[in-house]
N, C-alpha and C. Protein backbone atom coordinates (compact mmCIF):
# COMPACT_ATOMS: atom_id res chain seq x y z
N UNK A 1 154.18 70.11 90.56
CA UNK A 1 155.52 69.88 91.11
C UNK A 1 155.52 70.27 92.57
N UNK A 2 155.79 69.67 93.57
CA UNK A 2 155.89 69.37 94.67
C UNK A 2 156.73 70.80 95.26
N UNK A 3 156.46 71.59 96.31
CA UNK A 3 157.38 72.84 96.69
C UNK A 3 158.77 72.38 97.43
N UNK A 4 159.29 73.25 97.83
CA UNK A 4 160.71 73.05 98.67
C UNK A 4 160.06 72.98 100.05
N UNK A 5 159.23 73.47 100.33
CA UNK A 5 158.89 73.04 101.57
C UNK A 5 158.90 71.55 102.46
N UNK A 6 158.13 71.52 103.49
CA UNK A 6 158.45 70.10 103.88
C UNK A 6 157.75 69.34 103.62
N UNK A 7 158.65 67.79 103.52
CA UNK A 7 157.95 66.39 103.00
C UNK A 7 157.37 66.49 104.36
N UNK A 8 156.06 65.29 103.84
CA UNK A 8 155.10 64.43 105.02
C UNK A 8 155.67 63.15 104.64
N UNK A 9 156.52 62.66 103.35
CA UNK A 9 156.17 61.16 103.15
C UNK A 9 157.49 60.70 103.65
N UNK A 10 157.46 59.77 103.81
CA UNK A 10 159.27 58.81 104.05
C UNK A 10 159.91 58.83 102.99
N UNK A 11 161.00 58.89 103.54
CA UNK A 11 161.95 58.96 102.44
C UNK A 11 162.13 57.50 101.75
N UNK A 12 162.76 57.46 100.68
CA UNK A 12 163.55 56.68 99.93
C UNK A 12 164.72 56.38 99.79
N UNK A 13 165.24 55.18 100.03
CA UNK A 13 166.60 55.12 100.25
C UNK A 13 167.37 54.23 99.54
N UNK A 14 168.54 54.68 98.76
CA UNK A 14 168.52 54.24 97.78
C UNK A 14 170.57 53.66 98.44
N UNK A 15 171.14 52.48 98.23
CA UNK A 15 172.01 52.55 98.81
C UNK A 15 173.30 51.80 97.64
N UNK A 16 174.14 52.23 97.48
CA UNK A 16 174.99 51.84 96.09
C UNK A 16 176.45 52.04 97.19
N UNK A 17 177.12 50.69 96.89
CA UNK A 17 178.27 50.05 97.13
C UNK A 17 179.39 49.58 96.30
N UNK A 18 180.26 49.74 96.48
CA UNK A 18 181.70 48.95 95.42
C UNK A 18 182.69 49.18 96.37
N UNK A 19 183.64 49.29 95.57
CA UNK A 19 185.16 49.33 95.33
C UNK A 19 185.57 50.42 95.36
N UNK A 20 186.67 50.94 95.71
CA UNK A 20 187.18 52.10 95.40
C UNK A 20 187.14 52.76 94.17
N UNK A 21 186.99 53.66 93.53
CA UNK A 21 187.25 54.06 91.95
C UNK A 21 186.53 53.12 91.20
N UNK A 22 185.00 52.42 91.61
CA UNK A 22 184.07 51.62 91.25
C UNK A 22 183.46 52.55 89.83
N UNK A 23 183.37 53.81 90.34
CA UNK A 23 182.05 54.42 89.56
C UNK A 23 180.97 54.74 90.54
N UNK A 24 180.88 54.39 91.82
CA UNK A 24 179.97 54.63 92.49
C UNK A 24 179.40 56.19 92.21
N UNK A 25 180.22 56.77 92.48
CA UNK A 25 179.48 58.33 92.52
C UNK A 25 178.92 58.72 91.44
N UNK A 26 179.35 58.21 90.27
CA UNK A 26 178.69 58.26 89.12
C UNK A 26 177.43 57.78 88.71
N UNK A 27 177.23 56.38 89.13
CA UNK A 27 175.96 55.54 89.33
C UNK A 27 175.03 56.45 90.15
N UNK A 28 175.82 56.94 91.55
CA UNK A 28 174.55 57.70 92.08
C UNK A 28 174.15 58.61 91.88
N UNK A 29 174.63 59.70 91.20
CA UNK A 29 174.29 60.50 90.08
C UNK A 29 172.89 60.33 89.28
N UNK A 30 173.61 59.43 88.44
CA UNK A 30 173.11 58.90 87.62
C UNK A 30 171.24 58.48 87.89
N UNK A 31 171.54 57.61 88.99
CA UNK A 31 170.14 56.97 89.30
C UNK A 31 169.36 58.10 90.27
N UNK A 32 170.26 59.02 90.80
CA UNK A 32 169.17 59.69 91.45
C UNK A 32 168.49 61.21 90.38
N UNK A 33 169.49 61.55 89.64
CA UNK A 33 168.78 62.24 88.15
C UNK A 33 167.48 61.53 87.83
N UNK A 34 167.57 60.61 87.05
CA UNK A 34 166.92 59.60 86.87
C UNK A 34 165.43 59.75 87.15
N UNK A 35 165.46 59.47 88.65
CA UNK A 35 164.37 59.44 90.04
C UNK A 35 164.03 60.88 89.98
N UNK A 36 164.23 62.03 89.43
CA UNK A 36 163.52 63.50 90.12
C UNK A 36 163.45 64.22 88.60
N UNK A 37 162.66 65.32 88.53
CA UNK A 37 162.65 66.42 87.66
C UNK A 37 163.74 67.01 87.69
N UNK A 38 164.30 67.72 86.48
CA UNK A 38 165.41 68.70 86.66
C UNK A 38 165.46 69.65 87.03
N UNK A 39 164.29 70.31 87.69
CA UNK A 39 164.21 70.99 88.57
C UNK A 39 163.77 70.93 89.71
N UNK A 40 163.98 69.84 90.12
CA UNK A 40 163.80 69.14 91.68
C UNK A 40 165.23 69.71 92.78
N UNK A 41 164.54 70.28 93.87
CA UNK A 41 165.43 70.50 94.88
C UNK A 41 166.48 69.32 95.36
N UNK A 42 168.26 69.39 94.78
CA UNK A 42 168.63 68.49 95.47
C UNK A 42 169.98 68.97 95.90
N UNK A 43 170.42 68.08 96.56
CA UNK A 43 171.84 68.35 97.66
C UNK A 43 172.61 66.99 97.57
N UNK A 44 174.18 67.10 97.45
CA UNK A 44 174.66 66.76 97.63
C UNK A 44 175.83 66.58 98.93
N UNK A 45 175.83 65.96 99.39
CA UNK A 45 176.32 65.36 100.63
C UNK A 45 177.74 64.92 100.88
N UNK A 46 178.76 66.21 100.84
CA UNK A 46 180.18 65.63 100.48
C UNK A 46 180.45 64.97 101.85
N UNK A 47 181.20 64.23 102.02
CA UNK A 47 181.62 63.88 103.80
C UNK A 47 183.31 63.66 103.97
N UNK A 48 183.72 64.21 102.84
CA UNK A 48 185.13 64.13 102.41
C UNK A 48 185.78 65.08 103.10
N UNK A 49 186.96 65.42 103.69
CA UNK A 49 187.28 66.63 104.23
C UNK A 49 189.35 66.52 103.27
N UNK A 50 189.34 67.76 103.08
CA UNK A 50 190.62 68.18 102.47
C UNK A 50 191.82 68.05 103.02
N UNK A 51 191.91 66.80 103.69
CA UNK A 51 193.11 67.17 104.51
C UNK A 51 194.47 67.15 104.27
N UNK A 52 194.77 66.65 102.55
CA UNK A 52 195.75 66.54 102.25
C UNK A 52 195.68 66.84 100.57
N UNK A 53 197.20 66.92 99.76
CA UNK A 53 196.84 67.68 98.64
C UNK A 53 195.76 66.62 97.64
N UNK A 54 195.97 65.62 97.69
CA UNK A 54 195.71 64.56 96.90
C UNK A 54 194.20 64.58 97.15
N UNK A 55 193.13 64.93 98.55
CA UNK A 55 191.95 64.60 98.90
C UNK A 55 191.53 65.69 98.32
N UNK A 56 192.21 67.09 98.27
CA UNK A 56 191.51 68.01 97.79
C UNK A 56 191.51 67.73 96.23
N UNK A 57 192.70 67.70 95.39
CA UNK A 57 192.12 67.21 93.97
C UNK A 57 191.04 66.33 94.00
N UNK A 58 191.12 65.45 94.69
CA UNK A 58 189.56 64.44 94.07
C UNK A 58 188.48 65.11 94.52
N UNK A 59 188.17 65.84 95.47
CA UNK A 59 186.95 66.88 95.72
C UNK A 59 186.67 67.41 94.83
N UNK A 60 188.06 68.11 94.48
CA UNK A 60 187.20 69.25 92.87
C UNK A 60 186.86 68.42 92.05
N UNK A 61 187.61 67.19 91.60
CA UNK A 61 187.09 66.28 90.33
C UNK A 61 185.99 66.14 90.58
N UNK A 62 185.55 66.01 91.92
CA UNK A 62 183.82 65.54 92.10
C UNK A 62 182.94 66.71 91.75
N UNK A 63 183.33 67.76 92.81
CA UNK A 63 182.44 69.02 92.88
C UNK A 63 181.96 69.32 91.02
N UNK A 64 183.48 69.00 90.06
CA UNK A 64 183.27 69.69 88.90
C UNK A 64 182.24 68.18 87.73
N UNK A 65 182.46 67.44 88.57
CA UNK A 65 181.24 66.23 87.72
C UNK A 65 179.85 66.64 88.17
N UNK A 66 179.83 67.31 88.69
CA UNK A 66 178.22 67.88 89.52
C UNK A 66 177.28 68.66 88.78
N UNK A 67 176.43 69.14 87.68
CA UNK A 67 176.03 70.33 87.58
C UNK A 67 175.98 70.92 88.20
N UNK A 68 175.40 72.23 88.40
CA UNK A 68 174.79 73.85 88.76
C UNK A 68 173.89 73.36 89.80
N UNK A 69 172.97 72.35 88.94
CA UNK A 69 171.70 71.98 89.74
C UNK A 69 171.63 71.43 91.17
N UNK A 70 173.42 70.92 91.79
CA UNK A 70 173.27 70.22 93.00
C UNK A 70 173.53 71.15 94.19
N UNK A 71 173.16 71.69 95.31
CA UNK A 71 173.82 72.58 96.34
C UNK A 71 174.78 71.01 96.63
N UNK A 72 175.77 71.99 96.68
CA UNK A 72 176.78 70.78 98.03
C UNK A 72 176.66 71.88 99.77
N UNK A 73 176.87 70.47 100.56
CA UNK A 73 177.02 70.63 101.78
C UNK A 73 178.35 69.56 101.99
N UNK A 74 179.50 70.38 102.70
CA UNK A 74 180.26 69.67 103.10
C UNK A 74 179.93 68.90 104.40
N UNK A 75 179.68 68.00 104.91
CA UNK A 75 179.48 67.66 106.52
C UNK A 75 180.36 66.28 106.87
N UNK A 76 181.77 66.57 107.11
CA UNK A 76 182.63 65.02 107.83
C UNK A 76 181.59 64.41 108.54
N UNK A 77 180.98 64.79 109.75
CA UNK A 77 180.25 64.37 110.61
C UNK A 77 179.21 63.76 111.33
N UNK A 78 178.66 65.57 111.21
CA UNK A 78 177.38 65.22 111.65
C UNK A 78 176.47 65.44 110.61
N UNK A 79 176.43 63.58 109.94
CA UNK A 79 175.09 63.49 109.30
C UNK A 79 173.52 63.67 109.31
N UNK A 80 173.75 63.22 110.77
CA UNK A 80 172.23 63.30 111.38
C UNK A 80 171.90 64.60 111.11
N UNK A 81 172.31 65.63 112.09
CA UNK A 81 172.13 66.86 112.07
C UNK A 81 172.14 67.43 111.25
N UNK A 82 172.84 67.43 109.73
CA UNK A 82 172.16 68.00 108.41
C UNK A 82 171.40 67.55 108.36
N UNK A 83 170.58 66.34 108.05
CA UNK A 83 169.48 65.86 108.09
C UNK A 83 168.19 65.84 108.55
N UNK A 84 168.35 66.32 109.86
CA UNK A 84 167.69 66.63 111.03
C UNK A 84 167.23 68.37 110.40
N UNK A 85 167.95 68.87 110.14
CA UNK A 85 167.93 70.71 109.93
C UNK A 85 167.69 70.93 108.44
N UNK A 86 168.23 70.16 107.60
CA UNK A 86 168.66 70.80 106.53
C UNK A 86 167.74 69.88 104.74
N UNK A 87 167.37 68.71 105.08
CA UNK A 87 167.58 67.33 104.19
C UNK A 87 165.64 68.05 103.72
N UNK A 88 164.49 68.03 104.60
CA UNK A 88 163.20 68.46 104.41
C UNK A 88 163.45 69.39 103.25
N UNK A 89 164.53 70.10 102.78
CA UNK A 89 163.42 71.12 101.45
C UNK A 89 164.34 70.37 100.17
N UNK A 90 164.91 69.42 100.19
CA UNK A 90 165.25 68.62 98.91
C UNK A 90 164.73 67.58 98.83
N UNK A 91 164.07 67.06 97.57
CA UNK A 91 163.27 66.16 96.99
C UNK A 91 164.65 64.96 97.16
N UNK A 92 165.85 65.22 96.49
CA UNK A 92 166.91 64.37 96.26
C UNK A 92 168.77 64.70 96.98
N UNK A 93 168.79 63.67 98.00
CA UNK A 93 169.90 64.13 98.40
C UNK A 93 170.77 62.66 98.23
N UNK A 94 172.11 62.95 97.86
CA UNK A 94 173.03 61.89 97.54
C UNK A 94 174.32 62.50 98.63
N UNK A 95 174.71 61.17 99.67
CA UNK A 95 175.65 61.49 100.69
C UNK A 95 176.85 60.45 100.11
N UNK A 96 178.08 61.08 99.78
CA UNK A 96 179.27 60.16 99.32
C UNK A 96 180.02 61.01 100.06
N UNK A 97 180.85 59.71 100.85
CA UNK A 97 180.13 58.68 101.53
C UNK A 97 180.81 58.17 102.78
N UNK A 98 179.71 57.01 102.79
CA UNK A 98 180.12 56.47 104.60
C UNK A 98 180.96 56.02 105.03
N UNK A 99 181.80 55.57 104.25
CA UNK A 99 183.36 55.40 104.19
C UNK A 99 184.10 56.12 104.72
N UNK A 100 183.93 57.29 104.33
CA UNK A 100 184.92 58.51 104.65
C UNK A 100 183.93 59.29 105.89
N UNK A 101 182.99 58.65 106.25
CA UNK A 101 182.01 59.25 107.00
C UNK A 101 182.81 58.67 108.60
N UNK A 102 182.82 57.44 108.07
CA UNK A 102 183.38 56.43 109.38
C UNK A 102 184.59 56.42 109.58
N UNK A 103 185.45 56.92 108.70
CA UNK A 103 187.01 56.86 108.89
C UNK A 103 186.90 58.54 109.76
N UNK A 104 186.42 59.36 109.18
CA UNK A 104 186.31 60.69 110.00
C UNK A 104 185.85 60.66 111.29
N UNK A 105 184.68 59.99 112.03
CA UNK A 105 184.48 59.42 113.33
C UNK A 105 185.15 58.70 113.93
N UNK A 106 186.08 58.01 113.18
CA UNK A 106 187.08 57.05 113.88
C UNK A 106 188.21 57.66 114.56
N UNK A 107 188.68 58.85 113.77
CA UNK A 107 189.61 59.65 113.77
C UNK A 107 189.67 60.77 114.90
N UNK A 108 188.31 61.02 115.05
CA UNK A 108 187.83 61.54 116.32
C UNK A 108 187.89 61.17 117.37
N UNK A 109 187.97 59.19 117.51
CA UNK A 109 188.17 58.37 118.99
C UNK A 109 186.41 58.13 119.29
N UNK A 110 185.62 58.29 118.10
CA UNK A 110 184.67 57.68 118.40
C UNK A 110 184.83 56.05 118.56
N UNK A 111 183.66 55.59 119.17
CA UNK A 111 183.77 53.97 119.87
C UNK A 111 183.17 53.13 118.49
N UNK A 112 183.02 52.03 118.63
CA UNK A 112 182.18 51.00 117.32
C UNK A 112 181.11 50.91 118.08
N UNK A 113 180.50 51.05 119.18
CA UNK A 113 179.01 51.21 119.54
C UNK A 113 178.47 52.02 119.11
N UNK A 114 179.36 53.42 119.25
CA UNK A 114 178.81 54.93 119.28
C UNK A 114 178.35 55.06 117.38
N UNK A 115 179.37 54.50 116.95
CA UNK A 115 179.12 54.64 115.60
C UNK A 115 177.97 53.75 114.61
N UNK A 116 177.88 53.05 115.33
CA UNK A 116 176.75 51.99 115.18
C UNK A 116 175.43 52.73 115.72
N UNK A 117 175.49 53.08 117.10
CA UNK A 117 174.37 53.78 117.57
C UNK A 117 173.81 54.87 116.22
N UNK A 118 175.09 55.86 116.20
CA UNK A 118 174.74 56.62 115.64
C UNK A 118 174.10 56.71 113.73
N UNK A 119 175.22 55.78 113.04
CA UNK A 119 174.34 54.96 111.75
C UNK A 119 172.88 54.39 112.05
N UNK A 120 172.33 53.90 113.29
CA UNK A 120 170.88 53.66 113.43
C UNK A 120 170.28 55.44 113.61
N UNK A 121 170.82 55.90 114.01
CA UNK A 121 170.28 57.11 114.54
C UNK A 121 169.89 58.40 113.02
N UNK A 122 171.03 57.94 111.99
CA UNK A 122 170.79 58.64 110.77
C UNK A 122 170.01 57.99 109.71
N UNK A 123 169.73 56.52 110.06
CA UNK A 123 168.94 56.13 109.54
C UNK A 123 167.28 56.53 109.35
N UNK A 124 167.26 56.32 110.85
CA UNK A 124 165.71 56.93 111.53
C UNK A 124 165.28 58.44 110.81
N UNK A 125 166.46 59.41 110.44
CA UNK A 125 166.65 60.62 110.39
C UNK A 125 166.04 60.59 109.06
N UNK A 126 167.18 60.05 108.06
CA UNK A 126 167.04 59.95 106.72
C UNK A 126 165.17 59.36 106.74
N UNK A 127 164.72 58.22 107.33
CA UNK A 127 163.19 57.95 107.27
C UNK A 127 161.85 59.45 106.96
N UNK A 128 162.54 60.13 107.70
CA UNK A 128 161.43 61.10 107.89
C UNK A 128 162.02 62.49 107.20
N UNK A 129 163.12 62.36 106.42
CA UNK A 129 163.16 63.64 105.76
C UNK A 129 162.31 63.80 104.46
N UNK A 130 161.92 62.79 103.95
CA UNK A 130 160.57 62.51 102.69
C UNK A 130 161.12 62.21 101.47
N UNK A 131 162.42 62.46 101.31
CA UNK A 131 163.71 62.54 100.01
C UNK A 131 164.00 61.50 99.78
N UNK A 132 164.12 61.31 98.25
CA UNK A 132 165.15 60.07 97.88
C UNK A 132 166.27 60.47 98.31
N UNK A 133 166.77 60.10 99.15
CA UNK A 133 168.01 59.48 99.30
C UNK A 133 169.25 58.22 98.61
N UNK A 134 170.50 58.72 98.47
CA UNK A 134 171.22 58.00 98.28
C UNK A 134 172.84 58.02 98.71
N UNK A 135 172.84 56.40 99.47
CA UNK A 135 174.04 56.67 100.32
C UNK A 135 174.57 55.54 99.25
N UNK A 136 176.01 56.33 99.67
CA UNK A 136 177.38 55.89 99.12
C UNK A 136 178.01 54.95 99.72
N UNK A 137 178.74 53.56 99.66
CA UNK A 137 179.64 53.67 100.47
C UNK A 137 180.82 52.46 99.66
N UNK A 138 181.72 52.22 100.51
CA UNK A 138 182.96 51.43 99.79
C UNK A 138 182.42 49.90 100.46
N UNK A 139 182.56 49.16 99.88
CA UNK A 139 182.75 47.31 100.15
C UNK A 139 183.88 47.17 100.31
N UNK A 140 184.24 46.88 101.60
CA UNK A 140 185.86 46.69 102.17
C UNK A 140 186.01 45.05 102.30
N UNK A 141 185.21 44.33 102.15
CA UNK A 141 185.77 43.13 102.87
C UNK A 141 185.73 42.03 101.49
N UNK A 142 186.40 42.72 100.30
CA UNK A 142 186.68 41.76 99.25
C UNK A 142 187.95 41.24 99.11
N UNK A 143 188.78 42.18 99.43
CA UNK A 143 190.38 41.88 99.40
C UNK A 143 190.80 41.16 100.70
N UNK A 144 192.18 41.19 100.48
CA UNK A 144 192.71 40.46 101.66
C UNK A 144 192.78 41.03 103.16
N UNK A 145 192.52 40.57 104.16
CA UNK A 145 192.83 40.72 105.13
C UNK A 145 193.55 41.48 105.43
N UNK A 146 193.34 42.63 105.95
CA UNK A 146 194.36 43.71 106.46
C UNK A 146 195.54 43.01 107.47
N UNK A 147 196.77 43.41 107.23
CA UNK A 147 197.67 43.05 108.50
C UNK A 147 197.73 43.39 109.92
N UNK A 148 196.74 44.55 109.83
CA UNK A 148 197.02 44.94 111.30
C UNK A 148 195.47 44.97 111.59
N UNK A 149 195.55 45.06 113.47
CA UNK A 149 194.47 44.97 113.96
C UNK A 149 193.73 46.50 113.68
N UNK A 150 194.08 48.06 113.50
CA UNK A 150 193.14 49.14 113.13
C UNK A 150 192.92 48.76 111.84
N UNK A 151 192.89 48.52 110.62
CA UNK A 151 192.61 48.17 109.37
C UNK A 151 191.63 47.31 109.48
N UNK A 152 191.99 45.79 110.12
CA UNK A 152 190.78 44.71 110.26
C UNK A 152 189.58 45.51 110.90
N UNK A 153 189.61 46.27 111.84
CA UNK A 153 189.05 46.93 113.09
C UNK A 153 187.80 47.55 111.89
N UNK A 154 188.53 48.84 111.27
CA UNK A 154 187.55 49.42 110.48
C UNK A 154 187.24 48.72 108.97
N UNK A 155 187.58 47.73 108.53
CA UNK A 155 186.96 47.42 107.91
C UNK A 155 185.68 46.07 108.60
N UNK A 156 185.48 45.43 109.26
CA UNK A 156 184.73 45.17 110.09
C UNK A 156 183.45 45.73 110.37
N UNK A 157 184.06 47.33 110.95
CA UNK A 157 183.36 47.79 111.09
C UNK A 157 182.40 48.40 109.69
N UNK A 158 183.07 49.14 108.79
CA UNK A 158 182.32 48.93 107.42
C UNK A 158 181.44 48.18 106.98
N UNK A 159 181.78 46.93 107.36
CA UNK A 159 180.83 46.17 107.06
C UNK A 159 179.65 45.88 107.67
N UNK A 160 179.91 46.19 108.82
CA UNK A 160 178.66 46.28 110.10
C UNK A 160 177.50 47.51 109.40
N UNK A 161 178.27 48.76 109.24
CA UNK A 161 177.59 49.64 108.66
C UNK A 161 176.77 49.47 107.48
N UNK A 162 177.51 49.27 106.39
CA UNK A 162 177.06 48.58 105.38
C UNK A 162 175.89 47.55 105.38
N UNK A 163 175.73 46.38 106.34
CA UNK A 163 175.07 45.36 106.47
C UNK A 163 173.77 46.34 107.19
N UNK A 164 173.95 47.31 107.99
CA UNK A 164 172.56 48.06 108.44
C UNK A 164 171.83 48.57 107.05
N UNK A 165 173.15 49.59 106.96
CA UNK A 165 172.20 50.37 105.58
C UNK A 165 171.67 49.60 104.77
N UNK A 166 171.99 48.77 104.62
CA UNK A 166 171.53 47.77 103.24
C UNK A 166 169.88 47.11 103.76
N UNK A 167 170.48 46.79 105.66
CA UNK A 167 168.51 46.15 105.52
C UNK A 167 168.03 47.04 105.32
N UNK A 168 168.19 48.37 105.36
CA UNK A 168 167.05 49.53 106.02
C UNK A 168 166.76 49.71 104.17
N UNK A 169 167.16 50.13 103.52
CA UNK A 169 167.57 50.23 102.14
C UNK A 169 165.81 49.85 101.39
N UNK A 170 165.27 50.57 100.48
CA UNK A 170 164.45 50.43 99.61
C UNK A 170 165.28 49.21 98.36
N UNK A 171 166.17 49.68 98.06
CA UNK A 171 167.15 49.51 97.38
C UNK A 171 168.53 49.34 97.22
N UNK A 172 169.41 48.42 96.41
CA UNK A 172 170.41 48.49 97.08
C UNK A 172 171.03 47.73 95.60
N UNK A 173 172.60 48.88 95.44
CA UNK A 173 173.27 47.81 94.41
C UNK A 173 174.57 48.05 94.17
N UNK A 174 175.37 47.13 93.88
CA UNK A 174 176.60 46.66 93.70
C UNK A 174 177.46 47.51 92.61
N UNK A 175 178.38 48.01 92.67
CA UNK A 175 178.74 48.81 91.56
C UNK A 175 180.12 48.45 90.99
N UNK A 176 180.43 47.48 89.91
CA UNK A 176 181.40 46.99 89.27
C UNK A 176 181.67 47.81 87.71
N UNK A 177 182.79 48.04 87.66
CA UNK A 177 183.63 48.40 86.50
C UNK A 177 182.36 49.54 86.38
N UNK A 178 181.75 50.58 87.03
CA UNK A 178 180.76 51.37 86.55
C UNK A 178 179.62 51.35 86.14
N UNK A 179 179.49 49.59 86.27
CA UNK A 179 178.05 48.77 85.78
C UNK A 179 177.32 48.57 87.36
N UNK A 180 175.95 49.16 87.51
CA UNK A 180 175.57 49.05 88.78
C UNK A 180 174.85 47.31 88.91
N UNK A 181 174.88 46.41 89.42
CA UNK A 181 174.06 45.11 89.85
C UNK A 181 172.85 45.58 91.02
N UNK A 182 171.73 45.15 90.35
CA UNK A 182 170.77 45.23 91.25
C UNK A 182 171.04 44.56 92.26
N UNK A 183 171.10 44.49 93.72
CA UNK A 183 170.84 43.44 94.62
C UNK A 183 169.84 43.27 95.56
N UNK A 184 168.67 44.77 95.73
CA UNK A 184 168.18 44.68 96.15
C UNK A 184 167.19 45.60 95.63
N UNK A 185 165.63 45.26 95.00
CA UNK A 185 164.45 46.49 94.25
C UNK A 185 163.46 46.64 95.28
N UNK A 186 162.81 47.65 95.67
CA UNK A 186 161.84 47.88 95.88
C UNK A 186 160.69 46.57 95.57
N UNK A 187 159.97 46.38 96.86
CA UNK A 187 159.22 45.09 96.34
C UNK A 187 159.43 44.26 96.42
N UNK A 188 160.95 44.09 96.24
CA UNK A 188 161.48 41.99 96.55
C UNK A 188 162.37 41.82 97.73
């Protein structure tokens, strides 16, 4: 069994998408258990921040679907930089998600370059931490057309994000009614 110390190999990246209240977090759970020993070093990657009563109930619902076995790290932000510092002594890290990753940068008055820059920049990151990885995120551009121009704006942008992670992606799949769709395996 492999130590906590540091990977040499590239990571794995494993990338699962839906709907709101899809099941996603469950799927990624699920598949990244799956992928490691049960006693494999892993972390979970909240990017959710509490800012209201309703965000904090769904945190705990999450935190308490978690075993023992996951450290959480809260990080709105800066993904990279956990990654960069922190991602090398876990075999398996699951970040839910970029959704709330990008609405939190947005919120800040970050730019759609900067955030783009910077999704290439955590990409590169995630490459060399040696971990399966698995990112979270929401599929915004199924419903209708937002009415206003900040709504169109960030969902747009979602999708920009989304459309990176997905080339970079080992893997990649669709998550309906809790049923994950392959869309993309290792290999094809």
């Amino acid at each position: 069994m492999p130590s906590r110390g540091v990977q040499s190999h590239l990571a794995h990246l494993v990338f699962i998408v839906g709907g709101a209240s899809s099941g996603k977090s469950d799927v990624a759970l699920r598949l990244a258990a799956k992928s490691a020993g049960p006693m494999a070093p892993r972390a979970f990657v909240a990017t959710g921040e509490s800012l209201d009563e309703e965000m904090a109930m769904k945190i705990a619902r999450h935190r308490q679907s978690r075993s023992s076995t996951w450290d959480t790290a809260e990080v709105p932000l800066e993904l990279s930089v956990w990654f960069e510092n922190c991602a090398r002594k876990y075999r398996l890290v699951v970040v839910d998600c970029l959704t709330m990753w990008l609405s939190n940068l947005c919120g800040r008055g970050k730019k759609d370059t900067e955030i783009i820059q910077e999704t290439k920049t955590l990409l590169g990151v995630i490459r060399r931490s040696g971990a399966r990885v698995v990112l979270v995120s929401n599929e915004l551009g199924l419903g209708l057309v937002p009415i206003d121009a900040q709504s169109r704006r960030f969902r747009d942008l979602a999708g920009n994000v989304n459309r990176l992670v997905a080339k970079a992606a080992d893997e990649a799949y669709f998550v309906v009614s809790g049923i994950p769709l392959a869309l993309k395996k290792e290999g094809r």
